[in-house]
C-alpha atoms as a PDB file:
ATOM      1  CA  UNK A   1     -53.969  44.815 110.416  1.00  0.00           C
ATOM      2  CA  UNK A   2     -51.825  43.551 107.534  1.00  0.00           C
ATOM      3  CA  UNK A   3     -48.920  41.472 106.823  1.00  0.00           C
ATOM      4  CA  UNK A   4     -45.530  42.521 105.908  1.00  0.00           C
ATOM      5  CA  UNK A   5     -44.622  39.725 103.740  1.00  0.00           C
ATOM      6  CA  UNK A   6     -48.553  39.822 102.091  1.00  0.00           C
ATOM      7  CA  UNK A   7     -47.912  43.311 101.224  1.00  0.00           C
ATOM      8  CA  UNK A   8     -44.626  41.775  99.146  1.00  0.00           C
ATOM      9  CA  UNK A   9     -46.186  39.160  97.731  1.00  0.00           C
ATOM     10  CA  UNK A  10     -48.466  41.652  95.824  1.00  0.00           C
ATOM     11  CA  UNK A  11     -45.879  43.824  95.007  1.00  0.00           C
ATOM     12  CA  UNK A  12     -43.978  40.421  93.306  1.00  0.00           C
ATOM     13  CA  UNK A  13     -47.328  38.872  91.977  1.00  0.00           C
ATOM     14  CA  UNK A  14     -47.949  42.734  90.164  1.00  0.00           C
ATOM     15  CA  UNK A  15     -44.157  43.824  89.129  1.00  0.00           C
ATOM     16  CA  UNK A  16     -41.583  41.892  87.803  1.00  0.00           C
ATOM     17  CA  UNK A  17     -39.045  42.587  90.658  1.00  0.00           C
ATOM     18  CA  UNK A  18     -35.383  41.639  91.509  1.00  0.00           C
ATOM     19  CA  UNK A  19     -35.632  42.296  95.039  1.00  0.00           C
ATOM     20  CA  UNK A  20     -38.077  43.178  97.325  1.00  0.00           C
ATOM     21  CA  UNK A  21     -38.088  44.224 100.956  1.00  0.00           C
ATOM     22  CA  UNK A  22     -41.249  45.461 103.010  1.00  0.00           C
ATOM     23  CA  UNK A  23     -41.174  45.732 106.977  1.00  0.00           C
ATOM     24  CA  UNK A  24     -43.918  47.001 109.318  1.00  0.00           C
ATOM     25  CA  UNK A  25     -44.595  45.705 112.928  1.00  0.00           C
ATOM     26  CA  UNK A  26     -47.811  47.380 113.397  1.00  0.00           C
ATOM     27  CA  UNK A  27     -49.927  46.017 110.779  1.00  0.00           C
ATOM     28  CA  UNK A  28     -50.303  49.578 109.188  1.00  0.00           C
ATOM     29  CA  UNK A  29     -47.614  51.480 108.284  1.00  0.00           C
ATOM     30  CA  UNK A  30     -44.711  49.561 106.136  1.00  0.00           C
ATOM     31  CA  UNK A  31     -41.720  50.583 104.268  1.00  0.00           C
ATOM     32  CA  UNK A  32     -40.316  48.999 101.301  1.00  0.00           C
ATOM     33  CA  UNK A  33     -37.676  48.657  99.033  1.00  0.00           C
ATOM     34  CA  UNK A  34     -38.652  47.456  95.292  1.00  0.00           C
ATOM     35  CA  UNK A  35     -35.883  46.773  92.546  1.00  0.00           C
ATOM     36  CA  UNK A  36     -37.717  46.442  89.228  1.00  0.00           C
ATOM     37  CA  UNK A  37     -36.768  47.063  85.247  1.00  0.00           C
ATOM     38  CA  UNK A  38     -40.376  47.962  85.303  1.00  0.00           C
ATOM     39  CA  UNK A  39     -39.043  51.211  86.373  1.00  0.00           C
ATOM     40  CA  UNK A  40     -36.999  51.877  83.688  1.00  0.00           C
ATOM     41  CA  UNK A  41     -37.574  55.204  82.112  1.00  0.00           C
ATOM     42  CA  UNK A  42     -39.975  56.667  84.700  1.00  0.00           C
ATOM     43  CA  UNK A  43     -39.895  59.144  87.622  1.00  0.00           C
ATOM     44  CA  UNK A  44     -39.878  58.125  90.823  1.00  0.00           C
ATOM     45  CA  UNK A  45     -43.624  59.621  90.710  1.00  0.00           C
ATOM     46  CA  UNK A  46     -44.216  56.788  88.376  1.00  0.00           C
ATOM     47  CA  UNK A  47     -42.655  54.249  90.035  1.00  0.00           C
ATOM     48  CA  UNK A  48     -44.216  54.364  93.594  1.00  0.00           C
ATOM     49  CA  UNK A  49     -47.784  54.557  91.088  1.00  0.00           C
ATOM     50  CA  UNK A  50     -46.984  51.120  89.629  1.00  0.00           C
ATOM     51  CA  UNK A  51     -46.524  49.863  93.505  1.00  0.00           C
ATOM     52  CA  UNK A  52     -49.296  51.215  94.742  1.00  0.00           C
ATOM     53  CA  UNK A  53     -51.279  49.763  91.546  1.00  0.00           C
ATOM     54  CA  UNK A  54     -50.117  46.503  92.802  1.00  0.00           C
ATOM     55  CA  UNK A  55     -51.700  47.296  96.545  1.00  0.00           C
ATOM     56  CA  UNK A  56     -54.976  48.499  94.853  1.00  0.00           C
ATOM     57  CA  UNK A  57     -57.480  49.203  97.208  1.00  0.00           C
ATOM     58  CA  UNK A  58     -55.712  47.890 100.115  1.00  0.00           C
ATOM     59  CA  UNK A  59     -53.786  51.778 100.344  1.00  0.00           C
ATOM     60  CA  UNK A  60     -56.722  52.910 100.639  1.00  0.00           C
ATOM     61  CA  UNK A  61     -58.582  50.770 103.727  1.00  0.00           C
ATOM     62  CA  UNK A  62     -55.458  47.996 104.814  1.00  0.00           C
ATOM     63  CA  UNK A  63     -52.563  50.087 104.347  1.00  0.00           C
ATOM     64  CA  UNK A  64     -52.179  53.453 106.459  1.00  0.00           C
ATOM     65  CA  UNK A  65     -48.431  54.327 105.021  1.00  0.00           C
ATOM     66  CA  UNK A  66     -46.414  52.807 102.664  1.00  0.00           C
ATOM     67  CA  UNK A  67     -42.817  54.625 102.456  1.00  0.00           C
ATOM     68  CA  UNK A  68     -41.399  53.593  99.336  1.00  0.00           C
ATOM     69  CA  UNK A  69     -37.727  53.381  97.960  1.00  0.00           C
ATOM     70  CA  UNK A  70     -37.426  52.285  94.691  1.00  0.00           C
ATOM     71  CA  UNK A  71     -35.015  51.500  92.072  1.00  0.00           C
ATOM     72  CA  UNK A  72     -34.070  50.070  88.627  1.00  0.00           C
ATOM     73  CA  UNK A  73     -31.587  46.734  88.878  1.00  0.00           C
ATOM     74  CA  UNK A  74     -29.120  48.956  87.398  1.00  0.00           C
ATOM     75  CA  UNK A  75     -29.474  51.769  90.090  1.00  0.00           C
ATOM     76  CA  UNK A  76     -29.720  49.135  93.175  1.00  0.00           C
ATOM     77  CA  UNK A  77     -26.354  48.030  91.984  1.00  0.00           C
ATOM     78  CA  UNK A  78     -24.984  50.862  91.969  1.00  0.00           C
ATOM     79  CA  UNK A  79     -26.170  51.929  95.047  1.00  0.00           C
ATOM     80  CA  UNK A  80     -25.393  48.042  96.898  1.00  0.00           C
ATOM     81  CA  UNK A  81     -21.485  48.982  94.655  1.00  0.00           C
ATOM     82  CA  UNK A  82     -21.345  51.972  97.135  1.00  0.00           C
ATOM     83  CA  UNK A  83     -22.725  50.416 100.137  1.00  0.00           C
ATOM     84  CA  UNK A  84     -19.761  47.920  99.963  1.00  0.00           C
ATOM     85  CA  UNK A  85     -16.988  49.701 100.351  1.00  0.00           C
END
């Protein structure tokens, strides 16, 4: 069993982030929202790579399912623009 906010702290400690959001009550499968100019330039492939770089091996015993969203700061704004309204 693992911890939500563990699971972000990672993410943070790996990835220089503006905002980041992971939620999972049953200490195995999370999902996540990640807003970094880390992901600048690359495919949302990419992206959820650099994430799960961050996790390392804990995807692989820890971690069950991570369902990731993930953004640049200038796409979360847009998307937080549209939200508002």
């Amino acid at each position: 069993m693992f911890d939500a906010k563990e699971i972000a702290r990672l993410i943070e400690a790996h990835l220089p982030c503006e905002h980041v959001l992971v939620e999972g009550e049953d200490g195995v499968h999370f999902s996540g929202i990640v807003v970094s100019a880390a992901f600048e330039g690359l495919s949302r492939v990419r992206q959820h790579q650099q994430v799960y770089a961050a996790l390392g091996s804990l995807m692989d015993k820890e971690i069950h399912a991570l369902q990731l969203q993930t953004y640049t700061p200038a796409q979360w704004a847009e998307m937080q623009a549209g939200t508002a309204r």
